[in-house]
N, C-alpha and C. Protein backbone atom coordinates (compact mmCIF):
# COMPACT_ATOMS: atom_id res chain seq x y z
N UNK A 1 9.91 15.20 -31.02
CA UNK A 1 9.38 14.86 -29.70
C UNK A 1 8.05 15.59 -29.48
N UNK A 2 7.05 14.77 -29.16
CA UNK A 2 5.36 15.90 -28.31
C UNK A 2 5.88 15.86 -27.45
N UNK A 3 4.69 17.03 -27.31
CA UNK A 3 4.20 17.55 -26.43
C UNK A 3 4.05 16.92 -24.82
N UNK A 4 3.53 15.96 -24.54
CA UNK A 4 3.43 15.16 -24.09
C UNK A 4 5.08 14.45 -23.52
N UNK A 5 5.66 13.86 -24.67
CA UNK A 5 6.86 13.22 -24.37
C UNK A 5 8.34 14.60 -23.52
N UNK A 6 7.77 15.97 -24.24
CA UNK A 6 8.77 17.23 -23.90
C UNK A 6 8.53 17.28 -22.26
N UNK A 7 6.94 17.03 -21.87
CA UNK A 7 6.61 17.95 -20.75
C UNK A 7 7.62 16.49 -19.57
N UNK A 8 6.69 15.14 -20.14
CA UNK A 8 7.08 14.02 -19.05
C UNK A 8 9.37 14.43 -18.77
N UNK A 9 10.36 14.64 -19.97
CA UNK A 9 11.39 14.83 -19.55
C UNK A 9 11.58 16.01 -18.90
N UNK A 10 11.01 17.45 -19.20
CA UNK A 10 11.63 18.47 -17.89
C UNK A 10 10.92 17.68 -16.54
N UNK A 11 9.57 17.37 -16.69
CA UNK A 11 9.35 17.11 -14.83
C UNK A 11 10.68 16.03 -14.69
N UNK A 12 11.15 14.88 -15.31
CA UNK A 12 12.14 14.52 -14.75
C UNK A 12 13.38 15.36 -14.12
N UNK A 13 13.78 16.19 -15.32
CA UNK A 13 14.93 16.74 -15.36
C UNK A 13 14.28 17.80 -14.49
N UNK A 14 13.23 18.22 -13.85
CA UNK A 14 13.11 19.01 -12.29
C UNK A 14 13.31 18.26 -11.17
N UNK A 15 12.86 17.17 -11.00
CA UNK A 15 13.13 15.87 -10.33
C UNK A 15 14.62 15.49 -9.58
N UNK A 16 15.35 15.71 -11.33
CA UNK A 16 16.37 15.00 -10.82
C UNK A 16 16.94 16.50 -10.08
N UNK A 17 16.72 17.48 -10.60
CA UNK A 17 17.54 18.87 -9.77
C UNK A 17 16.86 19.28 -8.02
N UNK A 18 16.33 18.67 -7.87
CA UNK A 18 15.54 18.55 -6.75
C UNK A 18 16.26 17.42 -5.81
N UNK A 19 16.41 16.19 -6.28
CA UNK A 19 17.37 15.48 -5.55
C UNK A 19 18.98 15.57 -5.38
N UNK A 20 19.35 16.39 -6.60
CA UNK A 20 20.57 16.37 -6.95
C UNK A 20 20.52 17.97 -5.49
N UNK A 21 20.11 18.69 -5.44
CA UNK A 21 20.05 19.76 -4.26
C UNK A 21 20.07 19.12 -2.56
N UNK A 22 19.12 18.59 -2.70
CA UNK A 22 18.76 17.26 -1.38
C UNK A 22 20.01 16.85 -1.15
N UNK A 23 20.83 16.33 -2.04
CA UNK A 23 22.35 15.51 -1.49
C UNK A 23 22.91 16.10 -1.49
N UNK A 24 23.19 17.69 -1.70
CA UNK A 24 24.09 18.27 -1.58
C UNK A 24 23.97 18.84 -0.63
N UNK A 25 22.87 19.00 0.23
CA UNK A 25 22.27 19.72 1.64
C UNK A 25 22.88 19.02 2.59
N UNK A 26 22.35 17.73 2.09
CA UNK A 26 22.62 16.40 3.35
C UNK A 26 24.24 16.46 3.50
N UNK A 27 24.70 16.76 2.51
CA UNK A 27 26.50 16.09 2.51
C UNK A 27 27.35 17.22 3.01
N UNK A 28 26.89 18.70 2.77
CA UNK A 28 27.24 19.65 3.31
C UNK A 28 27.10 20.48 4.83
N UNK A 29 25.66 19.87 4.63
CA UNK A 29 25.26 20.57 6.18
C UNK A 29 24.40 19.27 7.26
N UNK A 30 24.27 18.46 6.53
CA UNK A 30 23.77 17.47 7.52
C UNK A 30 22.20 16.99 7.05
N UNK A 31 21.73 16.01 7.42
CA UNK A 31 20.00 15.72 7.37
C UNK A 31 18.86 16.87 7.77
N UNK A 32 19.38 17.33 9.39
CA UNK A 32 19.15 18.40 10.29
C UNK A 32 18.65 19.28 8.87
N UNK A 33 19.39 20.02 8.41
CA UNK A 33 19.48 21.14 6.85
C UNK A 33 18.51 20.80 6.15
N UNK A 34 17.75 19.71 5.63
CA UNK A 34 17.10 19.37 4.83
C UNK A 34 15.60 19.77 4.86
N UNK A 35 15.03 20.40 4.67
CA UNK A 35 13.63 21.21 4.89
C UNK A 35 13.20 21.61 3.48
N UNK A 36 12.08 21.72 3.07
CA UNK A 36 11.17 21.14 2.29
C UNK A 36 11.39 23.20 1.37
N UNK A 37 11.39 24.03 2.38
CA UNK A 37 11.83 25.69 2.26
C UNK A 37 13.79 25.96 1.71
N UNK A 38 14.74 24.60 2.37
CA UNK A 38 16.08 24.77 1.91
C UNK A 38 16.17 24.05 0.74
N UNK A 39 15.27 23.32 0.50
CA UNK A 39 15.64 22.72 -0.93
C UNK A 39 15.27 23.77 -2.02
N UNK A 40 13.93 24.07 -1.85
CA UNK A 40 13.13 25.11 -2.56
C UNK A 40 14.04 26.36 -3.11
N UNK A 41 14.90 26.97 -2.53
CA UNK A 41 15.68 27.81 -2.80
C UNK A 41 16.62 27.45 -3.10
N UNK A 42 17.37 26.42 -3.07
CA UNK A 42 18.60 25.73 -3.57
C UNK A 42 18.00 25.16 -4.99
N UNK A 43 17.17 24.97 -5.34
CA UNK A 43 16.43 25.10 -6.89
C UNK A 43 15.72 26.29 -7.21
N UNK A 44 15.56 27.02 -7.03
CA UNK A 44 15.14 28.52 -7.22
C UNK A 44 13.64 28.15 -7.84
N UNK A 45 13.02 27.41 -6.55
CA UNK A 45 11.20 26.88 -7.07
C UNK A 45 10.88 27.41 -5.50
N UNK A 46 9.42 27.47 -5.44
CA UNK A 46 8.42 27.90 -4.30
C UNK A 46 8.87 26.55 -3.82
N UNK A 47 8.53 26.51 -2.48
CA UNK A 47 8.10 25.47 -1.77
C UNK A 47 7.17 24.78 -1.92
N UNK A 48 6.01 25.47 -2.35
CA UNK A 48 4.76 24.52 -3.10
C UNK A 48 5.13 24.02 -4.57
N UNK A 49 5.95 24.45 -5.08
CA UNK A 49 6.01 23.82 -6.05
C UNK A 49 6.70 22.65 -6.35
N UNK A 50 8.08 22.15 -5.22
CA UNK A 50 8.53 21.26 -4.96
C UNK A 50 7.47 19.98 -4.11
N UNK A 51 6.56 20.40 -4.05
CA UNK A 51 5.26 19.63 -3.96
C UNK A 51 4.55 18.86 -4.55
N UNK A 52 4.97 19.06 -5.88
CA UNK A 52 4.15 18.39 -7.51
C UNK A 52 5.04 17.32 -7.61
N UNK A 53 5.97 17.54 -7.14
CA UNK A 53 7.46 16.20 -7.55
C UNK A 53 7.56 15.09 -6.41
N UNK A 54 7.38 15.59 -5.26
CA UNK A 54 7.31 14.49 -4.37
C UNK A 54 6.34 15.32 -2.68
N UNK A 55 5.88 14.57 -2.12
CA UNK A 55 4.82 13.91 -1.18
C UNK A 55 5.24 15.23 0.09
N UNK A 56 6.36 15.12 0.61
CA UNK A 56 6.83 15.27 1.38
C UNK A 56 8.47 15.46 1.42
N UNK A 57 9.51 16.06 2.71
CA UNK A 57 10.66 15.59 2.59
C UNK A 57 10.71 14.04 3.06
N UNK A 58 10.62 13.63 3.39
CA UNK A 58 10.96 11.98 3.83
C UNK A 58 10.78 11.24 2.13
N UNK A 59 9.76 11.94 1.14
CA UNK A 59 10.05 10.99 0.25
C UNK A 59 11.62 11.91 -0.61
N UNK A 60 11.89 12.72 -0.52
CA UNK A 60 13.03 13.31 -1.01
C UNK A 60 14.17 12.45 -0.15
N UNK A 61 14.22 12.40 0.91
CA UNK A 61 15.18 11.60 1.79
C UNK A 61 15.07 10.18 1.20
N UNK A 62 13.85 9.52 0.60
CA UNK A 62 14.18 8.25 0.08
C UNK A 62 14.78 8.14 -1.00
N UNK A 63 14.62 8.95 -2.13
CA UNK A 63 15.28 9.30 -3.04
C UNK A 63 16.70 9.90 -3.10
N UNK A 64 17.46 10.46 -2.31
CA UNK A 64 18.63 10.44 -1.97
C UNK A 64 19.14 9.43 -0.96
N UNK A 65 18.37 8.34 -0.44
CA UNK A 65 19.25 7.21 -0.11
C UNK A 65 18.91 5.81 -0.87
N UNK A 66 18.15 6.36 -2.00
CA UNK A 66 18.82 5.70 -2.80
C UNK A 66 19.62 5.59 -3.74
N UNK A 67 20.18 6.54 -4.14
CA UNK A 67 21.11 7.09 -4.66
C UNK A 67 22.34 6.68 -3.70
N UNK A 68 22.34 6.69 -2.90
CA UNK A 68 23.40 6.39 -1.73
C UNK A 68 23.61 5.04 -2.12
N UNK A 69 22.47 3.82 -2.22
CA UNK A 69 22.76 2.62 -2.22
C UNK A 69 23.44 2.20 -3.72
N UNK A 70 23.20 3.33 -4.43
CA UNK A 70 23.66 2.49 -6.22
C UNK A 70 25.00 3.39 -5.75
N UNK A 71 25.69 4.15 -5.12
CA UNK A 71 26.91 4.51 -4.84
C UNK A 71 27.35 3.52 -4.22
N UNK A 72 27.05 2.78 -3.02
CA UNK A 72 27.66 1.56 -2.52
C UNK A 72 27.58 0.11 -3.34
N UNK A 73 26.61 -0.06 -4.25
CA UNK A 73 26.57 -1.29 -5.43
C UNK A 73 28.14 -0.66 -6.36
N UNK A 74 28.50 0.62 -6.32
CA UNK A 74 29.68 0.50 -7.15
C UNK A 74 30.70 0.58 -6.36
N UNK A 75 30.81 0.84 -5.29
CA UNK A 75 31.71 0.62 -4.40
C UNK A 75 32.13 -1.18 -4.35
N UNK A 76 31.18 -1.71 -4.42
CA UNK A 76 31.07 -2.74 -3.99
C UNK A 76 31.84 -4.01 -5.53
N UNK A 77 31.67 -2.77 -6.82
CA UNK A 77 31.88 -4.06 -7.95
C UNK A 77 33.17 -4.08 -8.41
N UNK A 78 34.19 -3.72 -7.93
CA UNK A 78 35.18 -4.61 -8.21
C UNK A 78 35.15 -5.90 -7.79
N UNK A 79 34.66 -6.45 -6.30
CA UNK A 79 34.58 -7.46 -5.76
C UNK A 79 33.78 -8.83 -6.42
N UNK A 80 32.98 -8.44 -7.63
CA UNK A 80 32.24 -8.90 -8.60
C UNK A 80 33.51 -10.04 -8.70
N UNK A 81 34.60 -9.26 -9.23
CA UNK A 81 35.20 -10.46 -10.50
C UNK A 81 36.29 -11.26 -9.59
N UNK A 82 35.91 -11.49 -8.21
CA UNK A 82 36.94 -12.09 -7.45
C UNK A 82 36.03 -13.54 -7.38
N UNK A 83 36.38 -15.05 -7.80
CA UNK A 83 35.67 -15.66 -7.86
C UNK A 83 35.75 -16.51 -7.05
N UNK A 84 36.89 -16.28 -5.76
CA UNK A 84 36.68 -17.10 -4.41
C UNK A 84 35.75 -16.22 -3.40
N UNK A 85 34.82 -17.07 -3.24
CA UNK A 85 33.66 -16.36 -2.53
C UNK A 85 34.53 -15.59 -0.85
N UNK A 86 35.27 -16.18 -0.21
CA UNK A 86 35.45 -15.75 0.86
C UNK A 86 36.50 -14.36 0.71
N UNK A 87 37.21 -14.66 -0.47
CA UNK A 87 38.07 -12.96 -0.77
C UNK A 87 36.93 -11.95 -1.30
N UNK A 88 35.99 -12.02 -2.01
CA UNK A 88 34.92 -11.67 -2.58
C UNK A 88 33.91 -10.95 -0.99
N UNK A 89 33.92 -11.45 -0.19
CA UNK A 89 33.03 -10.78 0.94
C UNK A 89 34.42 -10.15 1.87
N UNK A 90 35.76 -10.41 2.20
CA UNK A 90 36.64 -9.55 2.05
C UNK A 90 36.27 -8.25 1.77
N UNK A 91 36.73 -8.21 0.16
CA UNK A 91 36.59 -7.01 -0.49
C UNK A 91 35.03 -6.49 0.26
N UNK A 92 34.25 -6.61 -0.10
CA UNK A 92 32.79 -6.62 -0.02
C UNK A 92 33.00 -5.19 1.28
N UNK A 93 33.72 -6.18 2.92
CA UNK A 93 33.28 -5.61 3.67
C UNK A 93 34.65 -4.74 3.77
N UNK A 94 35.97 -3.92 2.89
CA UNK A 94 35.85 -3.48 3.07
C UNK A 94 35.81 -2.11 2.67
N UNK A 95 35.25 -2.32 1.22
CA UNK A 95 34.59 -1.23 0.32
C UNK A 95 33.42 -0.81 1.02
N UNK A 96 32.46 -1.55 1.70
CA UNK A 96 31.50 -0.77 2.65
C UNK A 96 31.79 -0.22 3.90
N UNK A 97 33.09 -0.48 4.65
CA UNK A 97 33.94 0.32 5.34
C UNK A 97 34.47 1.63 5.30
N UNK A 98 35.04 1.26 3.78
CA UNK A 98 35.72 2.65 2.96
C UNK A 98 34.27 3.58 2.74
N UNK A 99 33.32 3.28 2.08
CA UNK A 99 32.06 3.75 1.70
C UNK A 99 31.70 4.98 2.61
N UNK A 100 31.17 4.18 3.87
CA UNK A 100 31.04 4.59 5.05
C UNK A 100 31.38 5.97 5.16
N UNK A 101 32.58 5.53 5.68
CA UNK A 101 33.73 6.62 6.12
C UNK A 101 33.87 7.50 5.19
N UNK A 102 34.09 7.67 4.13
CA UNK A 102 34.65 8.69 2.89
C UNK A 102 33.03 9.25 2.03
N UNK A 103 31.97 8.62 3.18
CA UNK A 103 30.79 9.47 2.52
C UNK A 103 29.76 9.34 4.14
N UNK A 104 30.15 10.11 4.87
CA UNK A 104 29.61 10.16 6.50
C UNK A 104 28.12 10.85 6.27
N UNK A 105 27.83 11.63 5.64
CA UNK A 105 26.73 12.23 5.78
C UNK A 105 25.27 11.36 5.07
N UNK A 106 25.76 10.73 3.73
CA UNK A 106 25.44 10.03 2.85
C UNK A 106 24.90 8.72 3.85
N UNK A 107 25.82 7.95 4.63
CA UNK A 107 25.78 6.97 5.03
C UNK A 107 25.00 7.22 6.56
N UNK A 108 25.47 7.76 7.08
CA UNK A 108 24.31 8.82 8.00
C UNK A 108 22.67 8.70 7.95
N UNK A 109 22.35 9.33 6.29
CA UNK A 109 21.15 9.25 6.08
C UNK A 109 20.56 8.16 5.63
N UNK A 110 21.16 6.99 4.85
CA UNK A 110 21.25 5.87 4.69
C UNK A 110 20.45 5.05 5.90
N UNK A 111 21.62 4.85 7.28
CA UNK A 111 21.47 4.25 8.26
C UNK A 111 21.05 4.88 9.79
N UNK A 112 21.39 5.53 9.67
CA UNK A 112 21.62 6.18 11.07
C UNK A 112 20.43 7.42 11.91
N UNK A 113 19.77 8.19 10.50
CA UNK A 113 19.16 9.05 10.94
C UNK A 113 17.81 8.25 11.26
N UNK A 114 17.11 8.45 10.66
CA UNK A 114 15.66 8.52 10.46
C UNK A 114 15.17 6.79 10.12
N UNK A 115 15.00 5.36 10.46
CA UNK A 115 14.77 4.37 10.34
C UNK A 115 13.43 4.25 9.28
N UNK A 116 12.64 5.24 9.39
CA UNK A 116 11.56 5.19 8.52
C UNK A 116 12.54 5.23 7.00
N UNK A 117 12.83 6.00 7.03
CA UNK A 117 13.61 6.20 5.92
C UNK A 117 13.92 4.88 5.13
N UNK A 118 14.89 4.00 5.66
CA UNK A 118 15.73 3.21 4.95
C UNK A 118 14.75 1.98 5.00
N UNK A 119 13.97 1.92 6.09
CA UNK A 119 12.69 0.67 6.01
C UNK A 119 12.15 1.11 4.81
N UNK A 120 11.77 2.51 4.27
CA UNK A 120 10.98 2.60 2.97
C UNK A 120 11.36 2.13 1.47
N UNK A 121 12.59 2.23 2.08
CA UNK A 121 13.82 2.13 0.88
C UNK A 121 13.98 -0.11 0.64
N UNK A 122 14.40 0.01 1.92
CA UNK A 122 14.04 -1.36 1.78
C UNK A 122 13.13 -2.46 1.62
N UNK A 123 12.00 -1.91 1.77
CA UNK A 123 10.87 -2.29 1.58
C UNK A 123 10.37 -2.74 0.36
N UNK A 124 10.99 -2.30 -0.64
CA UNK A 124 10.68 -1.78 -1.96
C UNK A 124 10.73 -3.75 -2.35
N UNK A 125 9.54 -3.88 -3.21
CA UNK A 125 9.58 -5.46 -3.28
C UNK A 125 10.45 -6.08 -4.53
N UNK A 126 11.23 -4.82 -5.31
CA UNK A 126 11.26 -4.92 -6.37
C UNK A 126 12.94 -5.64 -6.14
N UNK A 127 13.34 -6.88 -6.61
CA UNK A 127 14.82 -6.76 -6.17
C UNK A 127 15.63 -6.40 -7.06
N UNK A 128 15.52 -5.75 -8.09
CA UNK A 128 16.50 -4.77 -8.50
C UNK A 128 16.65 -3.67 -8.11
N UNK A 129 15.94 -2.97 -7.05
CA UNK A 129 16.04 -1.99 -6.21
C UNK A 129 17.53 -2.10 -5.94
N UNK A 130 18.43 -0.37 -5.64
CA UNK A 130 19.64 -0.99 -5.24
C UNK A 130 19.91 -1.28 -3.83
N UNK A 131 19.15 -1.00 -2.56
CA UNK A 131 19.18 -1.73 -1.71
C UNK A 131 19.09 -2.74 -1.39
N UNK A 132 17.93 -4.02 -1.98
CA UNK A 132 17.98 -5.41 -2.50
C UNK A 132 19.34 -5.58 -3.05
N UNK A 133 19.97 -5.08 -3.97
CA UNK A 133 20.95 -5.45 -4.49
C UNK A 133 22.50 -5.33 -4.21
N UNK A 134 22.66 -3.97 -3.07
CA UNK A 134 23.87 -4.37 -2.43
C UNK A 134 23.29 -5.53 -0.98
N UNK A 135 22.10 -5.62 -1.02
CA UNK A 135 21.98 -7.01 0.45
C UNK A 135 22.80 -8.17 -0.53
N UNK A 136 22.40 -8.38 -1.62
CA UNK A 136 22.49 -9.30 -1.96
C UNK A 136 24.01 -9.99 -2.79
N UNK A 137 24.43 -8.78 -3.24
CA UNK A 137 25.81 -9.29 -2.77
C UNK A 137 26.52 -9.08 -2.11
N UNK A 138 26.25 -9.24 -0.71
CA UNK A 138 26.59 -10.12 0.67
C UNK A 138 26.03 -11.45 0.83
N UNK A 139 24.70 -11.46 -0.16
CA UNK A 139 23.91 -12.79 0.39
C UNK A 139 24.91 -13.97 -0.73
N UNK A 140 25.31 -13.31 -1.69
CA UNK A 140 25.78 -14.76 -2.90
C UNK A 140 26.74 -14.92 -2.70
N UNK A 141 27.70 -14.44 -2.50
CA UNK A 141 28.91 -15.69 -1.84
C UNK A 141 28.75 -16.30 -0.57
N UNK A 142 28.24 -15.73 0.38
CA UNK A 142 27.84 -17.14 1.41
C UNK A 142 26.77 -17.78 1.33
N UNK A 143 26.01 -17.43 -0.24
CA UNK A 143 25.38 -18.81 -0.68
C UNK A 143 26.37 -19.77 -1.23
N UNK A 144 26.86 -18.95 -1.78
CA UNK A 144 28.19 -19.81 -2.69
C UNK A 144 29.01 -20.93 -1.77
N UNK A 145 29.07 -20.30 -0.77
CA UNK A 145 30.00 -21.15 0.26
C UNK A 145 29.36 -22.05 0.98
N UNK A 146 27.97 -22.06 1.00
CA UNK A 146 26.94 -23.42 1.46
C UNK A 146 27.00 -24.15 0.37
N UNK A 147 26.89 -23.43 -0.77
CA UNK A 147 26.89 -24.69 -1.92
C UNK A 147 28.19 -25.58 -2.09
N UNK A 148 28.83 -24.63 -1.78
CA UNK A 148 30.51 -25.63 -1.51
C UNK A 148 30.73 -26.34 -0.29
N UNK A 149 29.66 -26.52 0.33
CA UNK A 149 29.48 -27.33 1.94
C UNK A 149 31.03 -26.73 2.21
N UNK A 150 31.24 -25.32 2.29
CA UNK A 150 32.52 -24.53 3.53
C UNK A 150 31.83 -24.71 4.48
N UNK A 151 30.41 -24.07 4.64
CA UNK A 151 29.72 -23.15 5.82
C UNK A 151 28.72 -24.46 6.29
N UNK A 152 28.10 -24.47 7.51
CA UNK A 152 26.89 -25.20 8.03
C UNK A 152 25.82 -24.16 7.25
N UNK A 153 24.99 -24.07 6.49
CA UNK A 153 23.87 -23.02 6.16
C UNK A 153 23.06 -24.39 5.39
N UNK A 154 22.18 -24.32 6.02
CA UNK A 154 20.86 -25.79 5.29
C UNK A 154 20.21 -25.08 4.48
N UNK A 155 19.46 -23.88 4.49
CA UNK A 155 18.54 -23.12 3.57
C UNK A 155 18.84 -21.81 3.43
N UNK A 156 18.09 -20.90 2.45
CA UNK A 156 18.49 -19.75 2.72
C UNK A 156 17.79 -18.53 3.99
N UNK A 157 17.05 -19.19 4.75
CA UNK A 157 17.12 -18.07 6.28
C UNK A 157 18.94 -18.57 6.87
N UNK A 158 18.93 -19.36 6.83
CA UNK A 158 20.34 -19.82 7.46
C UNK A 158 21.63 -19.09 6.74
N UNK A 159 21.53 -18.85 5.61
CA UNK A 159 22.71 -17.92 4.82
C UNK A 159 22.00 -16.53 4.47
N UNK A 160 20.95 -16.27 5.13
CA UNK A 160 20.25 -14.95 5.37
C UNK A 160 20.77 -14.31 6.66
N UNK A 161 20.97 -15.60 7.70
CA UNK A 161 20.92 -14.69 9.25
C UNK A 161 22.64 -14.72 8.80
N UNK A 162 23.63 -14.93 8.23
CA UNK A 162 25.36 -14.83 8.03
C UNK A 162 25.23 -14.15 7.48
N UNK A 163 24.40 -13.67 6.28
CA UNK A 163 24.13 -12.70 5.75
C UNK A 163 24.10 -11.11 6.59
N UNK A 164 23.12 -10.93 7.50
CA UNK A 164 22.92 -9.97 8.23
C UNK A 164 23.96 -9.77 9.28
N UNK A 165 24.62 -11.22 9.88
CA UNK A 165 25.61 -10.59 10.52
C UNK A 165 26.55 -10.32 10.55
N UNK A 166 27.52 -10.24 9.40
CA UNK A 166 28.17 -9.31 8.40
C UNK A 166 28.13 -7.78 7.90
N UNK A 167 26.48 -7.89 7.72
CA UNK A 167 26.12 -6.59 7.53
C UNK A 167 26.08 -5.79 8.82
N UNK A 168 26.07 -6.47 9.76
CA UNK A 168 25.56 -5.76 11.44
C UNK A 168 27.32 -5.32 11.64
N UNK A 169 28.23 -6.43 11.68
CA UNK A 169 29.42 -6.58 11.43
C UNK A 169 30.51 -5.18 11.67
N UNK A 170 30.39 -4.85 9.99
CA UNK A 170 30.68 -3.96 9.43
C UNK A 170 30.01 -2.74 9.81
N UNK A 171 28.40 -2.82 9.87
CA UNK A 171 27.63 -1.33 10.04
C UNK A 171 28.54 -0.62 11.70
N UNK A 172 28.72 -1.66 12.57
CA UNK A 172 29.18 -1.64 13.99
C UNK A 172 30.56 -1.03 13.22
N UNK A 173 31.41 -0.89 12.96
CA UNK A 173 32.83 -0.58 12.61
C UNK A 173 32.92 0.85 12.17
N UNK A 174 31.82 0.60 11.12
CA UNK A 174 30.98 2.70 10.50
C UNK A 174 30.93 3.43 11.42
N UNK A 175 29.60 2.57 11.88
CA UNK A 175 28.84 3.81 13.04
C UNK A 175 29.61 4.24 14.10
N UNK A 176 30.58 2.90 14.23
CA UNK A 176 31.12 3.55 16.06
C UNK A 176 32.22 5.02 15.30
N UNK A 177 32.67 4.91 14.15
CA UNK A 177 34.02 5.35 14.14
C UNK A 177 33.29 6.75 13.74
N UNK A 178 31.98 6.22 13.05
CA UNK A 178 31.39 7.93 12.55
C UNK A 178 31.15 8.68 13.90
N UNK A 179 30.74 7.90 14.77
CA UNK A 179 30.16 8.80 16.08
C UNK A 179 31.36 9.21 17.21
N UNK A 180 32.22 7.88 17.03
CA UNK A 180 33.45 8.15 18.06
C UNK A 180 34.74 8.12 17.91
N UNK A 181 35.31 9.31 16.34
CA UNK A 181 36.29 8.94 15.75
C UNK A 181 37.83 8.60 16.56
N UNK A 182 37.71 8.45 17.67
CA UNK A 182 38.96 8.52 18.19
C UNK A 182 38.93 7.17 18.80
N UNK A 183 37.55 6.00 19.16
CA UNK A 183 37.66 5.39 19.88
C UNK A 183 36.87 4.14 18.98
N UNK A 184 37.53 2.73 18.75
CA UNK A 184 38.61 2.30 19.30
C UNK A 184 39.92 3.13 18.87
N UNK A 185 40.84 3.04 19.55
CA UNK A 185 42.36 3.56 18.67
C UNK A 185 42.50 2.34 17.80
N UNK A 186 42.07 0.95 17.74
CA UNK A 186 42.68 0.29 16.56
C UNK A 186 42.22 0.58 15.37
N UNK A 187 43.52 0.90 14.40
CA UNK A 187 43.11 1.22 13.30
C UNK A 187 41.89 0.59 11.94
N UNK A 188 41.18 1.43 11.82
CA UNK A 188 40.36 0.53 10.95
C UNK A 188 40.27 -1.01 10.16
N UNK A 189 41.62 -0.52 9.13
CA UNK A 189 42.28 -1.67 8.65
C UNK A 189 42.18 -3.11 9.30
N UNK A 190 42.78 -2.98 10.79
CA UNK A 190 43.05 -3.75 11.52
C UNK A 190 42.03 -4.51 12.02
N UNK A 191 41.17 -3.29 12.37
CA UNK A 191 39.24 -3.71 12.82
C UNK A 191 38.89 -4.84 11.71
N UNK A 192 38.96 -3.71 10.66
CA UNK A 192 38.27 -5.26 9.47
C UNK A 192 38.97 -6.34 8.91
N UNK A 193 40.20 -6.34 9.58
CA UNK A 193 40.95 -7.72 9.46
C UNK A 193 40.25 -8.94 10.76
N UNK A 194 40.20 -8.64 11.55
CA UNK A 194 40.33 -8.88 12.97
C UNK A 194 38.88 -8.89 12.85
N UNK A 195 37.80 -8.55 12.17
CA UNK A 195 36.47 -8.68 12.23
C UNK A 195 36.02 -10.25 11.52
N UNK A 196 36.77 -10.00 10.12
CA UNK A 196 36.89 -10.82 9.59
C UNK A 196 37.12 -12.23 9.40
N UNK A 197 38.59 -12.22 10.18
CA UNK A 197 39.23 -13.42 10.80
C UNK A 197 38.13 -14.19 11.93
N UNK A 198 37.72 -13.42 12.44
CA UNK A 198 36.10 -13.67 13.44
C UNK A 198 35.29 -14.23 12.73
N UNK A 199 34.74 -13.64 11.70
CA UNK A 199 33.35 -13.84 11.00
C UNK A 199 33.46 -15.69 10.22
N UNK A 200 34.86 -15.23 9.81
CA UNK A 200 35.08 -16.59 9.02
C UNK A 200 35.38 -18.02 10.35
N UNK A 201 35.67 -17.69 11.13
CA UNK A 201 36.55 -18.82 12.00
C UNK A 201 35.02 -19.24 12.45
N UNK A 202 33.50 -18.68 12.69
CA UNK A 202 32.83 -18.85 13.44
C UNK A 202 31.76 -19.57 12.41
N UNK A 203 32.14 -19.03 11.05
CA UNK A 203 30.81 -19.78 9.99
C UNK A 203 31.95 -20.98 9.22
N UNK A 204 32.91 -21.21 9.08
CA UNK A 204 33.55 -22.12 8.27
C UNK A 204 33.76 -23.78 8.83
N UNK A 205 33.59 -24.81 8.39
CA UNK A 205 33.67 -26.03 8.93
C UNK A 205 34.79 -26.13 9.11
N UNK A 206 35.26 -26.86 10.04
CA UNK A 206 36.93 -26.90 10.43
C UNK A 206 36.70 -28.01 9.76
C-alpha cells in the first residue's frame, strides 16, 4: 500500500471514529450533548482538529443520521421478501414503529430535532442515498398496487402523496409516544393495526 493510499484509509478510519463517538453522544445523552468540544474528547483529538474531517457539527449530525437511515433500510428488509404488496407495507410500517421506539434518540435526531438536518440528508440527489431508499420502499408497493389497479393512483405524484401519508402516518404514532409515553393508552400494536385498517380502507377500490 502508498503512501498516499495509507494516509486516504486512517483519515477514514478517523472519520469513521468521529461519527462512531457522535452516536454514541446522541444515544446516551441526547442531541443537546453533541458539541463540536464533546466529541473532541470522546476521540482524544483537539477540537480543531475534528475540523479537517467535517465543516461543522450539523455536518457530523448528517452523518449520524445517516447512519440512522441504513439502520431503518434493515429494519425494514425482511419485508423485502413478502410479495403481497399490502402485507409488505404492513410489515414496512411496523418495523418503522418498532425502529422508532427501540432507538428514541437516533430517531429523535433523524426527525424531530433540528429539520435542517434531515432536509440535508434528504436532499441528497443521489437515490441510493439511504434516505431515498427507505422513502422508497414505502413508495414500491403502492406502486405495485396502482399497477394492480387495487388503488385509484394515475401517476406517480399520486402514489407519492399515499406514499407520504403513510410516512406522516406512522411518524404521528413515534413522535406522539416518544414525547407522550403514556398517552394514547392504546397500545401501540393496536395503533398500527387500527392505523392501518384506515390507511387501506381509504386508498383501496371497493
Amino acid at each position: 500500500m502508498g503512501a498516499v493510499e495509507r494516509r486516504a484509509r486512517q483519515r477514514e478510519e478517523v472519520r469513521s471514529q468521529i461519527v462512531d463517538a457522535a452516536r454514541d453522544i446522541v444515544v446516551n445523552e441526547g442531541y443537546h450533548a453533541l458539541t463540536m468540544r464533546r466529541i473532541a474528547e470522546a476521540v482524544e483529538y483537539s477540537p480543531a482538529a475534528i475540523y479537517q474531517y467535517f465543516q461543522n457539527r450539523d455536518a457530523i449530525a448528517v452523518a449520524v443520521t445517516s447512519e440512522g437511515f441504513v439502520q431503518l433500510l434493515h429494519a425494514f428488509a425482511p419485508s423485502r421478501s413478502l410479495d403481497n404488496p399490502r402485507a409488505r407495507l404492513e410489515a414496512i410500517a411496523r418495523a418503522y414503529v418498532d425502529f422508532g421506539l427501540t432507538n428514541p434518540q437516533t430517531y429523535r435526531l433523524m426527525f424531530m430535532e433540528d429539520p435542517e438536518i434531515t432536509r440535508a440528508l434528504l436532499a441528497q440527489p443521489d437515490r441510493n442515498d439511504p434516505g431515498t431508499q427507505a422513502y422508497l420502499a414505502i413508495v414500491e408497493p403502492i406502486a405495485l398496487l396502482a399497477q394492480q389497479g387495487a388503488i385509484d393512483a394515475r401517476d406517480d405524484a399520486s402514489v407519492r402523496a399515499i406514499a407520504d401519508t403513510l410516512w406522516v402516518t406512522v411518524h404521528g404514532i413515534v413522535s406522539l409516544k416518544l414525547t407522550c409515553p403514556t398517552f394514547p393508552e392504546t397500545p401501540v400494536d393496536v395503533l398500527i393495526a387500527s392505523a392501518m385498517r384506515t390507511f387501506f380502507e381509504g386508498i383501496l377500490k371497493r
